[in-house]
Protein backbone atom coordinates (compact mmCIF):
# COMPACT_ATOMS: atom_id res chain seq x y z
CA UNK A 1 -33.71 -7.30 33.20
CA UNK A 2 -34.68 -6.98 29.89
CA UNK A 3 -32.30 -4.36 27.15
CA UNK A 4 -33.30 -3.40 23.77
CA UNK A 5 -32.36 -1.36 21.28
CA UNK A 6 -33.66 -0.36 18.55
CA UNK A 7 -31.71 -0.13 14.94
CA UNK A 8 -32.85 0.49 11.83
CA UNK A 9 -30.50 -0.45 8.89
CA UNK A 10 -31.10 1.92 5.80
CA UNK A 11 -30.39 1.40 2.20
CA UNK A 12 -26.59 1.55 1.35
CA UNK A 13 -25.77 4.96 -0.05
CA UNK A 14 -23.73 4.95 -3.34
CA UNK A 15 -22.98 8.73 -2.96
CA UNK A 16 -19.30 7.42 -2.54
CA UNK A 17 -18.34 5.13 -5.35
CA UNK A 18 -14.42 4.89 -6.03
CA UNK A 19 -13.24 6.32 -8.81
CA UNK A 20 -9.70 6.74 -9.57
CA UNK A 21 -9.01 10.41 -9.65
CA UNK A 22 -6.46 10.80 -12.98
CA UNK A 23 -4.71 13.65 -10.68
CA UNK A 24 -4.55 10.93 -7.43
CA UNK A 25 -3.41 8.16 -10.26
CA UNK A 26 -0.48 10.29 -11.25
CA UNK A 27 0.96 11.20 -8.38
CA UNK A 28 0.92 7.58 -7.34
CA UNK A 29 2.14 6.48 -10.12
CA UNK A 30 5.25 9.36 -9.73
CA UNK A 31 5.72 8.46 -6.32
CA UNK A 32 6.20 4.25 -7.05
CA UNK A 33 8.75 5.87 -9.84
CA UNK A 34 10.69 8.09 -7.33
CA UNK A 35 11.03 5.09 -4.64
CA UNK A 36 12.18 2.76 -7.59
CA UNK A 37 15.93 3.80 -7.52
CA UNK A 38 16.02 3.09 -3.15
CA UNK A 39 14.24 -0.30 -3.95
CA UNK A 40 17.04 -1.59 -6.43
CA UNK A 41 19.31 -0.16 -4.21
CA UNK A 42 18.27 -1.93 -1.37
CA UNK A 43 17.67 -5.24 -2.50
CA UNK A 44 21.33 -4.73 -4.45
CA UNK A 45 23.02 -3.88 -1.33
CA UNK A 46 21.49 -7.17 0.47
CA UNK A 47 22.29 -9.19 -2.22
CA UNK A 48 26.32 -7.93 -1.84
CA UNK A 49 25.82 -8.78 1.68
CA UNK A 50 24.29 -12.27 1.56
CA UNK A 51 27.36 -13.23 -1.07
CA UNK A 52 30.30 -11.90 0.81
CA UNK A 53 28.71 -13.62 4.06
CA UNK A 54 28.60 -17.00 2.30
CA UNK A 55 31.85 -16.15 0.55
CA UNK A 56 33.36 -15.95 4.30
CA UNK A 57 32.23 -19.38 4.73
């Protein structure tokens, strides 16, 4: 039993090249400065944590 198949690879199409979009760039930069605040807040939380856990001890 013999299978073939038959492909045939084409030239790569640069339709598609990435650009960054200035409307895409600023809402990701807006969104990275609107999580900011949680971020500090969470790693200042964990830090309160970690010292009154090893101030137990």
């Amino acid at each position: 039993m013999n299978a073939t198949a038959k492909t045939q690879i084409g030239p790569i199409e640069t339709e598609r090249q990435i650009n960054i979009n200035a409307e895409g760039y600023r809402i990701a930069q807006s969104t990275l400065l609107s999580e900011l605040p949680g971020a500090v807040f969470a790693i200042l939380t964990l830090a309160y944590v970690a010292s009154s856990l090893i101030a137990l001890v």
